[in-house]
Protein backbone atom coordinates (compact mmCIF):
# COMPACT_ATOMS: atom_id res chain seq x y z
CA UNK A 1 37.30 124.80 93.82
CA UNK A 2 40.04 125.99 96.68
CA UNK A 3 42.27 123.27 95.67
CA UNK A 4 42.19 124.76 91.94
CA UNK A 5 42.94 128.33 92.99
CA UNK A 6 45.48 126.53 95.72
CA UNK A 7 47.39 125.45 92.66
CA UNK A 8 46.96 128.15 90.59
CA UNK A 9 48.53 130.57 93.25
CA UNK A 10 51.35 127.46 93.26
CA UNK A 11 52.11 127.87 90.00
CA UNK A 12 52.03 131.73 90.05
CA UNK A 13 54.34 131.50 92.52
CA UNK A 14 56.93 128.85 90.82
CA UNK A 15 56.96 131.51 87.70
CA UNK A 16 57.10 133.85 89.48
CA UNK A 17 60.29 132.70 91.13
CA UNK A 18 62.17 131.22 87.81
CA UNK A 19 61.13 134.49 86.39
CA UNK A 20 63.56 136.67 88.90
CA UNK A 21 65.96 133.86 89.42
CA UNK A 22 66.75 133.85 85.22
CA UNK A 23 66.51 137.72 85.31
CA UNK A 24 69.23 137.64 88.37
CA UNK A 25 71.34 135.30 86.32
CA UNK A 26 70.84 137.26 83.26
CA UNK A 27 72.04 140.35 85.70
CA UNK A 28 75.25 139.08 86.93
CA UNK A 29 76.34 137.77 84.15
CA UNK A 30 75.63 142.00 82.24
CA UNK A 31 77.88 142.99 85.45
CA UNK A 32 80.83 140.84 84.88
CA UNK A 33 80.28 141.48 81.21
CA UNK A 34 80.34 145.84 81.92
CA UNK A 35 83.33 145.19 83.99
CA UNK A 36 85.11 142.97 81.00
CA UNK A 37 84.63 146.62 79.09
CA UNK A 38 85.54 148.72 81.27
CA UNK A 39 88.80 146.97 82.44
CA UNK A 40 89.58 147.09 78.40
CA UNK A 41 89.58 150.61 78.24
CA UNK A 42 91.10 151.61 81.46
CA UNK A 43 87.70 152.67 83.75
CA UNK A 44 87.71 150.01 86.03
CA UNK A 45 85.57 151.32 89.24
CA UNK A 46 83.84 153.50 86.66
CA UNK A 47 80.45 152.71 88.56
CA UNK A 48 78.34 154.99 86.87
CA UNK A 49 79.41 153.67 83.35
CA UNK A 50 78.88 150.06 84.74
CA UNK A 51 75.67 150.73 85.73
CA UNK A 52 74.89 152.07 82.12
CA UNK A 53 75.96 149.21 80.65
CA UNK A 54 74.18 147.05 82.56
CA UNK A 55 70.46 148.89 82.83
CA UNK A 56 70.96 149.12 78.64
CA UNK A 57 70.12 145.55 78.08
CA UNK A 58 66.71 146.18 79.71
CA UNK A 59 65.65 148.20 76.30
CA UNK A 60 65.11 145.33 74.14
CA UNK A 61 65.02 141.48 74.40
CA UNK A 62 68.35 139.66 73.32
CA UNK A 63 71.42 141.05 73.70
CA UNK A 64 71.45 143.60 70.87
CA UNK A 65 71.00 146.25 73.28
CA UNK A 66 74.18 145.57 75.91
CA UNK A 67 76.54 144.82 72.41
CA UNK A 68 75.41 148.46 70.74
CA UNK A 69 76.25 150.60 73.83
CA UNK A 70 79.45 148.64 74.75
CA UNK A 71 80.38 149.72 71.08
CA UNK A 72 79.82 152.92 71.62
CA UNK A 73 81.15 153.28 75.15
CA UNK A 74 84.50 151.27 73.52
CA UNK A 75 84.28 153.67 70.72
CA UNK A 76 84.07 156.94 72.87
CA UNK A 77 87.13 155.51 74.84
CA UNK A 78 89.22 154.53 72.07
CA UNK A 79 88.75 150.59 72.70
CA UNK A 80 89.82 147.87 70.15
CA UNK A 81 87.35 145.18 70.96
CA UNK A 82 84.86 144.29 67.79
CA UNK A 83 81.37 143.36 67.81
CA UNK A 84 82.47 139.40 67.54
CA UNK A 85 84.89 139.71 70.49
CA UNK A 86 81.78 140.97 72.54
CA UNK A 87 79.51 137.86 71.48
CA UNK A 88 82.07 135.49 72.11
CA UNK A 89 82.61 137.43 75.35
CA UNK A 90 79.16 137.12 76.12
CA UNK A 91 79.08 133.39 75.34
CA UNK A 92 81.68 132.80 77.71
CA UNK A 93 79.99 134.16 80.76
């Protein structure tokens, strides 16, 4: 019975680990994507907007989330960049 639980706890821990690796990935790649915005419309160092960007894509899976409020945060700032330039943006990264 140990060696069952042994492995269990194993496993838990190998999920556990791909779970925060994929969300760091998923992290960096929202942070070079906020500062791909915020160079476009001139707020580069704007950490407080970056950090907006960023924590947005944690309201909803997928990436609707981070595209909606980069449209709005290009829209309040007078940015040209459409919905498709962000997804290929994304894509990119």
């Amino acid at each position: 019975m140990d060696k069952f639980k042994d492995r269990e706890r194993a496993f838990e821990a190998e999920q556990s680990q791909k779970e925060q690796s994929e969300f760091d990935k998923r992290n960096s790649r929202n942070k070079v994507f906020a500062e791909f915005i915020l160079d476009h419309i001139g707020q580069q160092g704007n950490q407080e907007l970056l950090k907006e960007i960023v924590l947005s894509d944690l309201e909803e899976p997928g990436d609707e989330d981070i595209i909606r409020k980069s449209l709005d945060v290009i829209s309040q700032h007078n940015g040209s960049l459409s919905r498709e330039d962000l997804l290929k943006k994304l894509s990119e990264i």
